[in-house]
N, C-alpha and C. Protein backbone atom coordinates (compact mmCIF):
# COMPACT_ATOMS: atom_id res chain seq x y z
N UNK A 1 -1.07 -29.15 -6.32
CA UNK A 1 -0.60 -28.68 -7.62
C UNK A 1 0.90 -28.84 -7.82
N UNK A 2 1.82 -28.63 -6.76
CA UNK A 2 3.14 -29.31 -7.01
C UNK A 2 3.84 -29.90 -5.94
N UNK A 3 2.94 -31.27 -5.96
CA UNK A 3 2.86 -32.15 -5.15
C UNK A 3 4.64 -32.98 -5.84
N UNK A 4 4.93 -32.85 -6.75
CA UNK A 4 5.91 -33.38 -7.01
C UNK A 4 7.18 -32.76 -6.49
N UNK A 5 7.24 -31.49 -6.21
CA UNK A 5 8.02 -30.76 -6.21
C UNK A 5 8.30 -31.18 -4.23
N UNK A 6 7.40 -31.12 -4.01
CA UNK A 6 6.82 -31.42 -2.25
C UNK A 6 7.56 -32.46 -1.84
N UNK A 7 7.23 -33.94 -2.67
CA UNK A 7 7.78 -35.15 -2.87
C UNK A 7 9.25 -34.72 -2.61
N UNK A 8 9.90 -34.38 -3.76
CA UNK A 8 11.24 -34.67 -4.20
C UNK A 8 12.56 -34.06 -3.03
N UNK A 9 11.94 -32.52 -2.84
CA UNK A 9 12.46 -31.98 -2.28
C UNK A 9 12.39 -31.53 -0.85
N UNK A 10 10.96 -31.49 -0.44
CA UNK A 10 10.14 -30.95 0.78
C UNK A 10 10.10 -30.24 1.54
N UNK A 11 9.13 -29.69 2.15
CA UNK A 11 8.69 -28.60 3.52
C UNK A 11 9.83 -29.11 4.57
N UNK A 12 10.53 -27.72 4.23
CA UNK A 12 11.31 -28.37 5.87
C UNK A 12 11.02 -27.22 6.67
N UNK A 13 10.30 -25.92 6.59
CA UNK A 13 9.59 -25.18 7.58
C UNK A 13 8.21 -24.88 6.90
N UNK A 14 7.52 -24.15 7.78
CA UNK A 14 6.55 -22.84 7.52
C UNK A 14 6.79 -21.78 8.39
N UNK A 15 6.39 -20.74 7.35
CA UNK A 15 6.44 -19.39 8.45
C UNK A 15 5.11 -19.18 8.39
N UNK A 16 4.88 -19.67 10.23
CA UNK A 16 3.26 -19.25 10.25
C UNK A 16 2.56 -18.00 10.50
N UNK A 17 3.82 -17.72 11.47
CA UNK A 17 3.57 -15.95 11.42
C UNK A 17 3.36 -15.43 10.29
N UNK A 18 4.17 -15.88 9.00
CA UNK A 18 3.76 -14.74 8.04
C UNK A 18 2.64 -15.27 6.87
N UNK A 19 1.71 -16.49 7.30
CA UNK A 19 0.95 -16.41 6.47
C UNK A 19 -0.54 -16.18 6.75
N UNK A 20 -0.47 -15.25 8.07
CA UNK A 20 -1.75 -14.85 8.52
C UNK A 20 -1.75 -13.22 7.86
N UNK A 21 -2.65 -12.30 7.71
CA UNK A 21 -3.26 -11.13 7.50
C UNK A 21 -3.70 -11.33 5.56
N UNK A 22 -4.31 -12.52 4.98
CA UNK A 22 -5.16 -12.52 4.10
C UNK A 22 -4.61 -13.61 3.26
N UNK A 23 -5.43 -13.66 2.31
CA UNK A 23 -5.27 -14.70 1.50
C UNK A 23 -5.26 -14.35 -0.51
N UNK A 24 -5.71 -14.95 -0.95
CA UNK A 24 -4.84 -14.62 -2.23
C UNK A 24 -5.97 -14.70 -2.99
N UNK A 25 -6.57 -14.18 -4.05
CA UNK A 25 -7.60 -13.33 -4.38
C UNK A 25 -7.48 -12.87 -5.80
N UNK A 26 -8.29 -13.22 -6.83
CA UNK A 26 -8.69 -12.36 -8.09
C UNK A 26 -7.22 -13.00 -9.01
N UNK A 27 -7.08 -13.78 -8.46
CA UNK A 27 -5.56 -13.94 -9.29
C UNK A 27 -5.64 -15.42 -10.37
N UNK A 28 -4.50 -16.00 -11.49
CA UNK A 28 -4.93 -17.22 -11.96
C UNK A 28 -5.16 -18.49 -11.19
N UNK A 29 -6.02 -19.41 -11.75
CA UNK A 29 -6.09 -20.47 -10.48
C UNK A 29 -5.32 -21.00 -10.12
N UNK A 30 -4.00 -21.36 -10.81
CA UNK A 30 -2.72 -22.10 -10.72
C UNK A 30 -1.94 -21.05 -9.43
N UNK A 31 -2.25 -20.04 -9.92
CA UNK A 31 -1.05 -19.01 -8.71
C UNK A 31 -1.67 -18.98 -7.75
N UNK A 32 -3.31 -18.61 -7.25
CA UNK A 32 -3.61 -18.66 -6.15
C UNK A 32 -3.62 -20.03 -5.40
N UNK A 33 -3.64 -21.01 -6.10
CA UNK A 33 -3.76 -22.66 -5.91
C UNK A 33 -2.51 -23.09 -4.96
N UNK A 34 -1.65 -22.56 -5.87
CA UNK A 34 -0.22 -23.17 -4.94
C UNK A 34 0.11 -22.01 -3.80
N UNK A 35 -0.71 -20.77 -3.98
CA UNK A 35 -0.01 -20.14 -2.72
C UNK A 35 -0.64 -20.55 -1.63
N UNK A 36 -2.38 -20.36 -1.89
CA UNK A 36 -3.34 -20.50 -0.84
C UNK A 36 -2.88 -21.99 -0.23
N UNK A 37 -2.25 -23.01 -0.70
CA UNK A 37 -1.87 -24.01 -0.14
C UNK A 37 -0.70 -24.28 0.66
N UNK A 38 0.44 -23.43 -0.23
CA UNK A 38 2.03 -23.51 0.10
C UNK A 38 2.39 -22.53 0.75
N UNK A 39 1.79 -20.71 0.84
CA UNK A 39 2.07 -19.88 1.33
C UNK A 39 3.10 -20.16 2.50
N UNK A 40 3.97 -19.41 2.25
CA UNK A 40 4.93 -19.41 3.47
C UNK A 40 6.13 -20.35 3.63
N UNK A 41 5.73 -21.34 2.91
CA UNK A 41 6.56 -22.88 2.94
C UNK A 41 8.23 -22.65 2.24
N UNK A 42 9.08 -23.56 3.10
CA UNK A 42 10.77 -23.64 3.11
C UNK A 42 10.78 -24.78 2.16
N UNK A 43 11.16 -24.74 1.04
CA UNK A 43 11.62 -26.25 0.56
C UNK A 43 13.34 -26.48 0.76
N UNK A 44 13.55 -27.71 1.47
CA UNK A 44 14.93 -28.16 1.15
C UNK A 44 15.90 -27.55 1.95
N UNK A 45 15.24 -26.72 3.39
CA UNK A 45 16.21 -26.04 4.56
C UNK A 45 16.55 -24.55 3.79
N UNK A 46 15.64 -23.99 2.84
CA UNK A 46 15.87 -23.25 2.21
C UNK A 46 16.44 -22.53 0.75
N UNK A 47 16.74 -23.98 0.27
CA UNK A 47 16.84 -23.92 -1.08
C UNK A 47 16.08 -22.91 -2.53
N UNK A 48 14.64 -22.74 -1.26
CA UNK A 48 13.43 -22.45 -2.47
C UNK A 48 12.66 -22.23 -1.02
N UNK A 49 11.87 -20.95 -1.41
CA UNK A 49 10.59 -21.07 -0.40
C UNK A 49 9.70 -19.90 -1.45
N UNK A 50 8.48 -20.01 -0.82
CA UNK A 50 7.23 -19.46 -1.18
C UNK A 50 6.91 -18.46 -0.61
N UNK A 51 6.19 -17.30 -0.89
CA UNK A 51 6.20 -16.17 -0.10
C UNK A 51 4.98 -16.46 0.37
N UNK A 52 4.60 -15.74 1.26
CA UNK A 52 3.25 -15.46 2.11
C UNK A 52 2.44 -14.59 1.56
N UNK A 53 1.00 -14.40 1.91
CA UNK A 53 0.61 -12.94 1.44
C UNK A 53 1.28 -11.90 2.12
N UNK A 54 1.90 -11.55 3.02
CA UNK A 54 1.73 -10.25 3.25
C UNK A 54 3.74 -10.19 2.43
N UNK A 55 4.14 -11.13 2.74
CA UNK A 55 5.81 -11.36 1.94
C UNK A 55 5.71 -11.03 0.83
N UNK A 56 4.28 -11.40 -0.01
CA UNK A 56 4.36 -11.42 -1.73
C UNK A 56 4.47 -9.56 -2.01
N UNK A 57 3.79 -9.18 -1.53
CA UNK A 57 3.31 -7.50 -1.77
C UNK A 57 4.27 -7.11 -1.17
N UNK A 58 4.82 -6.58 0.01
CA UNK A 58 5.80 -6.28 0.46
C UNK A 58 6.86 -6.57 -0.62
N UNK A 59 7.43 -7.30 -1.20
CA UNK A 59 8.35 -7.95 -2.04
C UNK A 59 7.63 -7.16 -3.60
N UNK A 60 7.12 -7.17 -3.75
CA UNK A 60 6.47 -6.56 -4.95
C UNK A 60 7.27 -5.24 -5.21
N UNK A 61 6.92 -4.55 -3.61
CA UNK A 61 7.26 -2.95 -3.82
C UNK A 61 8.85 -2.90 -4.01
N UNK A 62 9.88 -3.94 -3.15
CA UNK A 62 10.52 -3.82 -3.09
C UNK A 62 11.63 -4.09 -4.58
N UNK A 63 10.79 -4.99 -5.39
CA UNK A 63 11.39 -5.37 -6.64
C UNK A 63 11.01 -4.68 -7.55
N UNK A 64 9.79 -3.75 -7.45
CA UNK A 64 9.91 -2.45 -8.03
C UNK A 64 10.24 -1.30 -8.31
N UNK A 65 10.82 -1.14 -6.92
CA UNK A 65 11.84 0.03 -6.87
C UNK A 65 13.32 -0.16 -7.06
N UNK A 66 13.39 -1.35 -7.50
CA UNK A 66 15.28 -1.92 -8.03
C UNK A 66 15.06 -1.70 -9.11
N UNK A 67 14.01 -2.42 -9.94
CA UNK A 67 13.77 -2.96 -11.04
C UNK A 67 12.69 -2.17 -11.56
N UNK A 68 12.38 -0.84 -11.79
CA UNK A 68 11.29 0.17 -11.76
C UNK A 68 10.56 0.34 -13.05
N UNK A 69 10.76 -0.54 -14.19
CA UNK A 69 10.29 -1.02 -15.32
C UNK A 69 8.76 -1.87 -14.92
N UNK A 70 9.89 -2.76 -13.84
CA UNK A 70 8.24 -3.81 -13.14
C UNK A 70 7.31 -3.49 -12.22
N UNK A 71 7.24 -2.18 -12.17
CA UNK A 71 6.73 -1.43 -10.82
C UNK A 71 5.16 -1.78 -11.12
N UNK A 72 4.59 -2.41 -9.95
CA UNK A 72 2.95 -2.80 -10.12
C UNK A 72 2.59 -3.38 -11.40
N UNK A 73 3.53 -3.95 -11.82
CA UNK A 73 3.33 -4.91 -12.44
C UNK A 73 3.64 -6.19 -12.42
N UNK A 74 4.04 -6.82 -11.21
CA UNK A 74 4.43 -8.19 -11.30
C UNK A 74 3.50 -8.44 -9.49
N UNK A 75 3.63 -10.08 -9.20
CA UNK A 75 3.48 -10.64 -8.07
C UNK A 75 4.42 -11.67 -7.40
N UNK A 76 5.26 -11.49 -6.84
CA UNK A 76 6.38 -12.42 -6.46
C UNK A 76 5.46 -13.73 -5.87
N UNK A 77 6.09 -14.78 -6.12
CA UNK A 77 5.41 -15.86 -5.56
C UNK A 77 6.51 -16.97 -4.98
N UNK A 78 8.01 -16.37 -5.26
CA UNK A 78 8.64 -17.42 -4.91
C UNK A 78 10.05 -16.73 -4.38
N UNK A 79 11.01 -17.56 -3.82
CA UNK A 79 12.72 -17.03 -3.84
C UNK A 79 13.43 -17.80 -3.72
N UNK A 80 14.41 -18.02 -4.34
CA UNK A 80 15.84 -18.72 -3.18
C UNK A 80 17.02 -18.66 -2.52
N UNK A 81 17.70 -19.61 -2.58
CA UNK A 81 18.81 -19.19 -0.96
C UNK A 81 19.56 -18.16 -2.00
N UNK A 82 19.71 -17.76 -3.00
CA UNK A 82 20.79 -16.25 -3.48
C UNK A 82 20.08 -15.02 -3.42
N UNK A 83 18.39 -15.34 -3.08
CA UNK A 83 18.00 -14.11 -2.63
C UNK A 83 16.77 -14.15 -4.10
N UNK A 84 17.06 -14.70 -5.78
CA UNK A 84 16.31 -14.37 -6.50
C UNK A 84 15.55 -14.81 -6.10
N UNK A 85 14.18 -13.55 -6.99
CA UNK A 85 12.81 -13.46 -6.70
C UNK A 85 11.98 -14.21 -8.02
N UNK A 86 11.29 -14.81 -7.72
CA UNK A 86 10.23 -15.54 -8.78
C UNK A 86 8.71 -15.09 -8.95
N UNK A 87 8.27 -13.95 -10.32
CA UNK A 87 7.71 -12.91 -10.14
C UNK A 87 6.60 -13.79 -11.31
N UNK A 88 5.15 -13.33 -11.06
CA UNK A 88 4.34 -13.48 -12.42
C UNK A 88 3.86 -12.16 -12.53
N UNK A 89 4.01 -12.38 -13.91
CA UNK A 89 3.31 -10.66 -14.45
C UNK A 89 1.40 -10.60 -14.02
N UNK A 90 1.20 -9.74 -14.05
CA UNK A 90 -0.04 -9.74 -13.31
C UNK A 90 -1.14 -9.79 -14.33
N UNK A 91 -0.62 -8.97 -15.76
CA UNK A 91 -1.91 -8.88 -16.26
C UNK A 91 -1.65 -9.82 -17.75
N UNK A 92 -0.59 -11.11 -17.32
CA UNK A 92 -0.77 -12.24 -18.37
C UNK A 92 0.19 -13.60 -17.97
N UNK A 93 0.66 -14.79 -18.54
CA UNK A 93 1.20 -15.76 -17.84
C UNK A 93 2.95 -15.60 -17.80
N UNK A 94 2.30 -14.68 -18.00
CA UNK A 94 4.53 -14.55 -18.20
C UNK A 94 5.48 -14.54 -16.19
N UNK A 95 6.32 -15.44 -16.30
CA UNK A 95 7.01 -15.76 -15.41
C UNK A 95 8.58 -14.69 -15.43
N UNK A 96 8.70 -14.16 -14.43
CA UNK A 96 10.38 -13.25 -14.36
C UNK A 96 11.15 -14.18 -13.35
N UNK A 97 12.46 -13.90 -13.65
CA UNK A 97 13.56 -14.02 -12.22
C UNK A 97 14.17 -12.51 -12.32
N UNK A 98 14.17 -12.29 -10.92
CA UNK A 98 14.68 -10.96 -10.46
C UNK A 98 16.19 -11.49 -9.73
N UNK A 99 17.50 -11.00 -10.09
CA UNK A 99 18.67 -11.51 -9.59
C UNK A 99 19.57 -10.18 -8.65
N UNK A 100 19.16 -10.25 -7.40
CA UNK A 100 19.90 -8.65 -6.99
C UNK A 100 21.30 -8.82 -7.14
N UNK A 101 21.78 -10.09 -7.19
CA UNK A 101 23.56 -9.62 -7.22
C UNK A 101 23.88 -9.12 -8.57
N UNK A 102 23.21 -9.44 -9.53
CA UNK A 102 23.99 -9.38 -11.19
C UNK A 102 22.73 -7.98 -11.50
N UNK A 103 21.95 -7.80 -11.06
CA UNK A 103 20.87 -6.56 -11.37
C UNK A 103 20.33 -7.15 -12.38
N UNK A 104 19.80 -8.08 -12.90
CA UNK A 104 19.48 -8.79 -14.25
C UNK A 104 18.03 -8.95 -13.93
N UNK A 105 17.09 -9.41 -15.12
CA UNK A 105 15.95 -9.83 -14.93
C UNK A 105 15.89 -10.50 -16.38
N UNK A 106 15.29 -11.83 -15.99
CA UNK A 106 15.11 -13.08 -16.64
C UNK A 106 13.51 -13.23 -16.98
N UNK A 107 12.60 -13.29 -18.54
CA UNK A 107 11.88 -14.15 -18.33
C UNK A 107 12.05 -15.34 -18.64
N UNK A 108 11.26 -16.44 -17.48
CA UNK A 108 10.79 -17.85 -17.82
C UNK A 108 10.81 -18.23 -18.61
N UNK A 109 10.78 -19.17 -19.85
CA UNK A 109 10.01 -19.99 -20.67
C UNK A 109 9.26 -21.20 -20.20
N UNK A 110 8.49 -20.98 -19.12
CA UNK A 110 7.93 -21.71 -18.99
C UNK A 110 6.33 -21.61 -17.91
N UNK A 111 5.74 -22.03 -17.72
CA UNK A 111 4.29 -22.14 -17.39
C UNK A 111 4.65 -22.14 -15.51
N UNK A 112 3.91 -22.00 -14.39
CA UNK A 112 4.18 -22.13 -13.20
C UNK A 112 3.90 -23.48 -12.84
N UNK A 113 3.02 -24.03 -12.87
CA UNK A 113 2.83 -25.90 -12.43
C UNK A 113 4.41 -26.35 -13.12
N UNK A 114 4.51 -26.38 -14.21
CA UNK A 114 5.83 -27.38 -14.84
C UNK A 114 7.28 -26.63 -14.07
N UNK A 115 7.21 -25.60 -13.81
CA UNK A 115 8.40 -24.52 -13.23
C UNK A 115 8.29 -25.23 -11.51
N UNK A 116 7.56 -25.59 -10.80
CA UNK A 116 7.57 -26.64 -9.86
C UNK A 116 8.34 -27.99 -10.05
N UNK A 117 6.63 -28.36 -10.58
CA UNK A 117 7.26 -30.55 -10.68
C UNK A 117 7.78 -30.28 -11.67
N UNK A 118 8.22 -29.72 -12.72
CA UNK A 118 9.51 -30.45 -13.65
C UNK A 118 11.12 -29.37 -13.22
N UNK A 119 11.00 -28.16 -13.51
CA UNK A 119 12.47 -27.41 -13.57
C UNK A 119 12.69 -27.57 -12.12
N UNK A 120 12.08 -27.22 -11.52
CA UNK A 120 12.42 -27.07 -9.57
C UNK A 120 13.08 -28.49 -9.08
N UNK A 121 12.00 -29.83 -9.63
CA UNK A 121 12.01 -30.70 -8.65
C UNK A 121 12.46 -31.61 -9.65
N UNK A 122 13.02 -31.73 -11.12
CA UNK A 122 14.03 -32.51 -11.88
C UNK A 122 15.34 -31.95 -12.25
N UNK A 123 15.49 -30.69 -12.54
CA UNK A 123 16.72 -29.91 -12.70
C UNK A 123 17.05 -28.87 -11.72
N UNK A 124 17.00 -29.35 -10.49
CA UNK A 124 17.46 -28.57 -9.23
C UNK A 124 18.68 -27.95 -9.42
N UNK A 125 19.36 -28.43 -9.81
CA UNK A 125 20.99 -28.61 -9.59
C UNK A 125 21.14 -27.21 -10.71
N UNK A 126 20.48 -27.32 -11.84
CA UNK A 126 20.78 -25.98 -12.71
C UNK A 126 19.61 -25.14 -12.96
N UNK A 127 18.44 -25.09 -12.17
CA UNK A 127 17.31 -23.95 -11.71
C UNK A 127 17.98 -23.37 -10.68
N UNK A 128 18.31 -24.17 -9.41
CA UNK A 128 18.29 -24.03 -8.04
C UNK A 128 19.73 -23.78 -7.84
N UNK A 129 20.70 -24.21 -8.47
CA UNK A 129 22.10 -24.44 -7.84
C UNK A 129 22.25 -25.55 -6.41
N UNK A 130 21.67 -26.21 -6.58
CA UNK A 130 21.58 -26.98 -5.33
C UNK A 130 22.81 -27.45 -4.59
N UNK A 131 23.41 -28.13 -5.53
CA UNK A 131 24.96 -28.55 -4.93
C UNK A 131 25.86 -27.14 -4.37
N UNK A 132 25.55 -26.13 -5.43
CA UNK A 132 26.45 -25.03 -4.51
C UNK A 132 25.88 -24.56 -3.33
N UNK A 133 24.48 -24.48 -3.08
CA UNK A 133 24.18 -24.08 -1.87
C UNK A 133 24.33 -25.33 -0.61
N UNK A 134 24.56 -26.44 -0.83
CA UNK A 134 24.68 -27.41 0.42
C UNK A 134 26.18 -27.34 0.72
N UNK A 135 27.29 -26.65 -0.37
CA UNK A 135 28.31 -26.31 0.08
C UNK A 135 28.67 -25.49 0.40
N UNK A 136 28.14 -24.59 0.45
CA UNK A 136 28.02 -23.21 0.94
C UNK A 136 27.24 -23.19 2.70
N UNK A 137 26.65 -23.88 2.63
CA UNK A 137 26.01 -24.22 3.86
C UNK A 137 26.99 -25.26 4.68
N UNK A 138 27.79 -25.86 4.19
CA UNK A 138 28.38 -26.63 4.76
C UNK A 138 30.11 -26.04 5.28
N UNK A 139 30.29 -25.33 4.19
CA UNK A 139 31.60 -23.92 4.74
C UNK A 139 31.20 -23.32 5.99
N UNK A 140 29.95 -22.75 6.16
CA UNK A 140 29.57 -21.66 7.10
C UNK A 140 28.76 -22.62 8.31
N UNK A 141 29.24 -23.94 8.47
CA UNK A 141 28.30 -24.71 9.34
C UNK A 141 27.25 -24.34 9.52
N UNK A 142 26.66 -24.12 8.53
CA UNK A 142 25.30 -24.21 8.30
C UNK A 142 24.06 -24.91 8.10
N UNK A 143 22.96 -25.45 8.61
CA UNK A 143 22.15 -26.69 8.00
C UNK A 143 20.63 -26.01 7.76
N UNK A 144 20.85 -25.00 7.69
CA UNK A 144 19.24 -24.13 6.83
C UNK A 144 19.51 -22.75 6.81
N UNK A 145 18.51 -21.97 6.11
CA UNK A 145 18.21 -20.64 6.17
C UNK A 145 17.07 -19.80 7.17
N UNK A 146 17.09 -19.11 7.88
CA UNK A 146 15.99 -18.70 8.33
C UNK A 146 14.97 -17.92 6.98
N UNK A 147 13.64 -17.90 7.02
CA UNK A 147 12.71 -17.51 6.16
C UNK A 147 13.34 -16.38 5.62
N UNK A 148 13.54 -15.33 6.21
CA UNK A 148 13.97 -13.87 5.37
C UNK A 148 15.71 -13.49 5.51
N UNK A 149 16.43 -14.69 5.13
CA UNK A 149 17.58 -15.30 4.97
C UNK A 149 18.11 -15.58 3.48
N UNK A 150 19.44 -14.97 2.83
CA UNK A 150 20.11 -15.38 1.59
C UNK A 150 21.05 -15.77 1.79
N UNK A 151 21.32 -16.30 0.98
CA UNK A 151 23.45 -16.60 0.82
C UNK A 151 23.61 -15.62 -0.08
N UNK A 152 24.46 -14.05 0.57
CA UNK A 152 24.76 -13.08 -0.78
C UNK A 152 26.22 -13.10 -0.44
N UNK A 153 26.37 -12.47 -1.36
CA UNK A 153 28.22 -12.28 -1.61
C UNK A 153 28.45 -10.93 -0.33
N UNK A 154 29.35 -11.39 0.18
CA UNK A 154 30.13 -10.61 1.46
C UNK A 154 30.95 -9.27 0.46
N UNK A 155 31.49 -9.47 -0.40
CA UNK A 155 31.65 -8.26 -1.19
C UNK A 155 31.18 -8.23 -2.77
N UNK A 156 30.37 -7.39 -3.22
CA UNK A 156 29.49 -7.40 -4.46
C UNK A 156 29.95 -8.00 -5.35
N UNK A 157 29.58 -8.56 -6.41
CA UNK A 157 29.90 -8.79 -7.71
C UNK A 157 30.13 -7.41 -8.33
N UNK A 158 29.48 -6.51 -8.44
CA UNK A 158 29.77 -5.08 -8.69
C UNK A 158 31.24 -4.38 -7.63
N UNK A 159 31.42 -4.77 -7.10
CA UNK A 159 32.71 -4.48 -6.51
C UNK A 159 33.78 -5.25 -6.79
N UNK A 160 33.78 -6.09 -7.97
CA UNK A 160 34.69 -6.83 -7.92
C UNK A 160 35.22 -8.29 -6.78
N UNK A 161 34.04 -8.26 -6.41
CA UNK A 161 33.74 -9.56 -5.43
C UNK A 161 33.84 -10.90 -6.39
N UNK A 162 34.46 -12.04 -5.84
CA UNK A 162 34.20 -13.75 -6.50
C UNK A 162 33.13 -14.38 -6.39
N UNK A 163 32.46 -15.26 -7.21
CA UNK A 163 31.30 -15.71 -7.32
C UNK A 163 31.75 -17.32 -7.17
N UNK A 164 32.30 -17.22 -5.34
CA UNK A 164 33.26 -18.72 -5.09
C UNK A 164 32.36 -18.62 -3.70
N UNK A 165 32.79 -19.93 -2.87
CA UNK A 165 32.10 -20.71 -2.09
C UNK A 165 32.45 -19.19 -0.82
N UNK A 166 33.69 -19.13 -0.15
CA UNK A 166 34.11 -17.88 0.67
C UNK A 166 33.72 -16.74 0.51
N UNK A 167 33.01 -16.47 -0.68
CA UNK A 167 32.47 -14.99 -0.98
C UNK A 167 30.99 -14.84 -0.53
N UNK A 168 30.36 -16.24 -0.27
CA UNK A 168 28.77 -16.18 0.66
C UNK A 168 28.81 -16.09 2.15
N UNK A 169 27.81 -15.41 2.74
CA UNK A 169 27.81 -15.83 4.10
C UNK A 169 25.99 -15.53 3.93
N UNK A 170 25.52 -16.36 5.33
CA UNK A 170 24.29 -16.02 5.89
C UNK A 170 23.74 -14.15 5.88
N UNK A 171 22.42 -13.43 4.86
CA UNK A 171 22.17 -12.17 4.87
C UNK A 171 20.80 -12.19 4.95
N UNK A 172 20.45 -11.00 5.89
CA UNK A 172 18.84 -10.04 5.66
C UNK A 172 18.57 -10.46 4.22
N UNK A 173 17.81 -10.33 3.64
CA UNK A 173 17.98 -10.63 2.05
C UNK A 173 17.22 -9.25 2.04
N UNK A 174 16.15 -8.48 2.33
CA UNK A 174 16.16 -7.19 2.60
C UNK A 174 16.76 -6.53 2.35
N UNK A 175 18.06 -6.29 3.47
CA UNK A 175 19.50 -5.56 3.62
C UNK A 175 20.07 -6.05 2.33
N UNK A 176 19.89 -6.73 1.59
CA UNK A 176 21.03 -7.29 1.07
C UNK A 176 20.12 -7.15 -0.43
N UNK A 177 19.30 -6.91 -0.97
CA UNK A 177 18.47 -6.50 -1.61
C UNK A 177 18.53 -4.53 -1.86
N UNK A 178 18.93 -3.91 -0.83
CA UNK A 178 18.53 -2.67 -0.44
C UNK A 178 20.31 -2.26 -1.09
N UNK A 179 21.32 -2.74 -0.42
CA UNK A 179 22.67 -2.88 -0.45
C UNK A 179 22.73 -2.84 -2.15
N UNK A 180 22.82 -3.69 -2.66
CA UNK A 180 23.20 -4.28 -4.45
C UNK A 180 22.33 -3.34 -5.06
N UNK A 181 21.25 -2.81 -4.48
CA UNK A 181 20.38 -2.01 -5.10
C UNK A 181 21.18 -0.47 -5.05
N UNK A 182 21.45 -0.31 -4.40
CA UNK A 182 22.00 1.49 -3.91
C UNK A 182 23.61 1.45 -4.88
N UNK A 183 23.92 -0.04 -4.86
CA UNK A 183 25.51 -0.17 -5.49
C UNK A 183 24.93 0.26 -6.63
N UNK A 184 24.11 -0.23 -7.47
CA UNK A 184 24.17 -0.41 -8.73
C UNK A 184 23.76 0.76 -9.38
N UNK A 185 22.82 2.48 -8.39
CA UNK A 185 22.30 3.16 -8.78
C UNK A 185 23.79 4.34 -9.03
N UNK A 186 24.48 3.55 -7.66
CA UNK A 186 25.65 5.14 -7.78
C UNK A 186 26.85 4.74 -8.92
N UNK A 187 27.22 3.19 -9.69
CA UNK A 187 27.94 3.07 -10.73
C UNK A 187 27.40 2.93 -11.79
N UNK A 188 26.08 2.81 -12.29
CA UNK A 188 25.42 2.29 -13.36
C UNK A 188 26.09 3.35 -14.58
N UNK A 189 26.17 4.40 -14.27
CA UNK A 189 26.59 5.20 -15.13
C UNK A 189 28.50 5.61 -15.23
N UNK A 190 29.21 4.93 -14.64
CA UNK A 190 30.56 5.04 -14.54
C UNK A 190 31.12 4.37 -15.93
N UNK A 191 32.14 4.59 -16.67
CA UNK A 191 32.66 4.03 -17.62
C UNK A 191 33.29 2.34 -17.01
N UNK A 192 33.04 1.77 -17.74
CA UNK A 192 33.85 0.53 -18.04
C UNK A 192 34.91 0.69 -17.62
N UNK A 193 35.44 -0.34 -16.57
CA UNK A 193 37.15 -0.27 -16.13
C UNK A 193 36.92 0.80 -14.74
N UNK A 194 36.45 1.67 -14.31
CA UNK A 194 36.25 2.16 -13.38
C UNK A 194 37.17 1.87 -12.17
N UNK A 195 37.94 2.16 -11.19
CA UNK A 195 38.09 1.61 -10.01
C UNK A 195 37.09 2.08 -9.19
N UNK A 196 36.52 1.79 -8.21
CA UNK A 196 35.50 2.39 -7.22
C UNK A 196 36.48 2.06 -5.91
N UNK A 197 36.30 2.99 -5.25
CA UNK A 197 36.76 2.95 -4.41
C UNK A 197 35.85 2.58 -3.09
N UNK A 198 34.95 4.18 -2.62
CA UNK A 198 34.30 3.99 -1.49
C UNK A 198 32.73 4.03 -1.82
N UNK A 199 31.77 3.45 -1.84
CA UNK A 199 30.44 3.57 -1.75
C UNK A 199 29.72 3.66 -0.50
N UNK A 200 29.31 4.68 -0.32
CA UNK A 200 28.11 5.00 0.74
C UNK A 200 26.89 4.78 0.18
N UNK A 201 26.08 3.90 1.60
CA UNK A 201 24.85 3.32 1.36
C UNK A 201 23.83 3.81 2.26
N UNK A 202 22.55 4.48 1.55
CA UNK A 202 22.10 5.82 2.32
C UNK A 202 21.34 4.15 3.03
C-alpha cells in the first residue's frame, strides 16, 4: 500500500521486539493494511517510522493525556525524528499531527495511502523536514535514530529555546514528550511576556 514511499525512502530498521503481542483489528482497511505490513518499520535512519501494536496504544494514552480533547479518540500510526505523532481519528477518516514542542495539533488534508506515496515520499523536505534532520544528524555525528528516539530541543521552545541546528540533540521521545508536556501545563496560564524562571518537572 505504500510501496512508493518504501521505494523512495526505505526500511532502514525494524523493531521486532516491538511488533510482537497482537495485531491490528476492526480498524479501516487502508490503516490496518499498512500497519499489519509496516508495523514497527524505520524509514530513512529515522526520518519517519511506524508504530507497532503495542507502540500505537501505548502512544494513544500518552497523546491523550497532553492533548486531552483527543483522549480515546484517535490511533497513532506514525512519528518522526521531532518526535510528532501521526494520529487517525477512530470513529472517521480524519488524519491529526500531534507536535510536543509547539503543543499544537494539526488536521491533515489529506487521505492515509496519498499521505505516504505522495506528501511523505514527494514532499519530504516540507512534510518531513528532511534536509534539517540529516543536518542535525550530521552536527551530533549522528547516522540514525534508535526506534524510541527524537531530535527535541535541549532547551524548550516554551522556554525561550532556538528552533536552530545546536538547539537538537538525540531524546527518550517519552521523556521528552512527558517534559514539554508538564512545561506547558505549569505556563499555559501565565500572561504574555512572562519571564519563567525555574520549572519543576514532577
Amino acid at each position: 500500500m505504500i510501496e512508493r514511499l518504501v521505494k523512495k525512502i526505505g526500511i532502514t530498521a525494524t523493531a521486532v521486539d516491538e511488533k510482537q503481542g497482537g495485531v491490528f483489528e476492526n480498524l479501516p482497511a487502508e490503516l490496518s493494511g499498512i500497519l499489519n505490513a509496516y508495523a514497527g518499520s524505520t524509514f530513512g535512519n529515522g526520518l519517519y517510522r511506524l508504530h507497532s501494536f503495542q507502540s500505537s496504544f501505548k502512544w494513544a494514552g500518552i497523546i491523550g493525556d497532553y492533548f486531552t480533547e483527543y483522549k480515546n479518540k484517535i490511533l497513532p500510526f506514525g512519528f518522526d525524528w521531532m518526535g510528532r505523532q501521526f494520529c487517525a481519528a477512530i470513529n472517521d477518516k480524519r488524519l491529526f499531527m500531534f507536535d510536543p514542542a509547539t503543543a499544537e495539533d494539526f488536521e491533515i488534508d489529506q487521505t492515509l495511502v496519498p499521505l505516504h506515496n505522495e506528501d511523505f515520499a514527494d514532499d519530504t523536505d516540507e512534510m518531513l523536514a528532511v534536509n534539517m534532520f540529516d543536518r542535525i544528524l550530521a552536527h551530533n555525528k549522528m547516522s540514525s535514530l534508535n526506534y524510541d528516539q527524537c531530535l527535541g530541543f535541549k532547551i524548550p521552545l516554551f522556554l525561550g529555546g532556538e528552533d536552530s541546528i545546536g538547539n537538537y540533540e538525540a531524546q527518550d521521545m517519552e521523556v521528552y514528550w512527558h517534559i514539554n508536556g508538564e512545561i506547558v501545563k505549569k505556563t499555559k496560564d501565565l500572561p504574555d511576556g512572562t519571564i519563567i524562571g525555574k520549572v519543576e518537572i514532577e
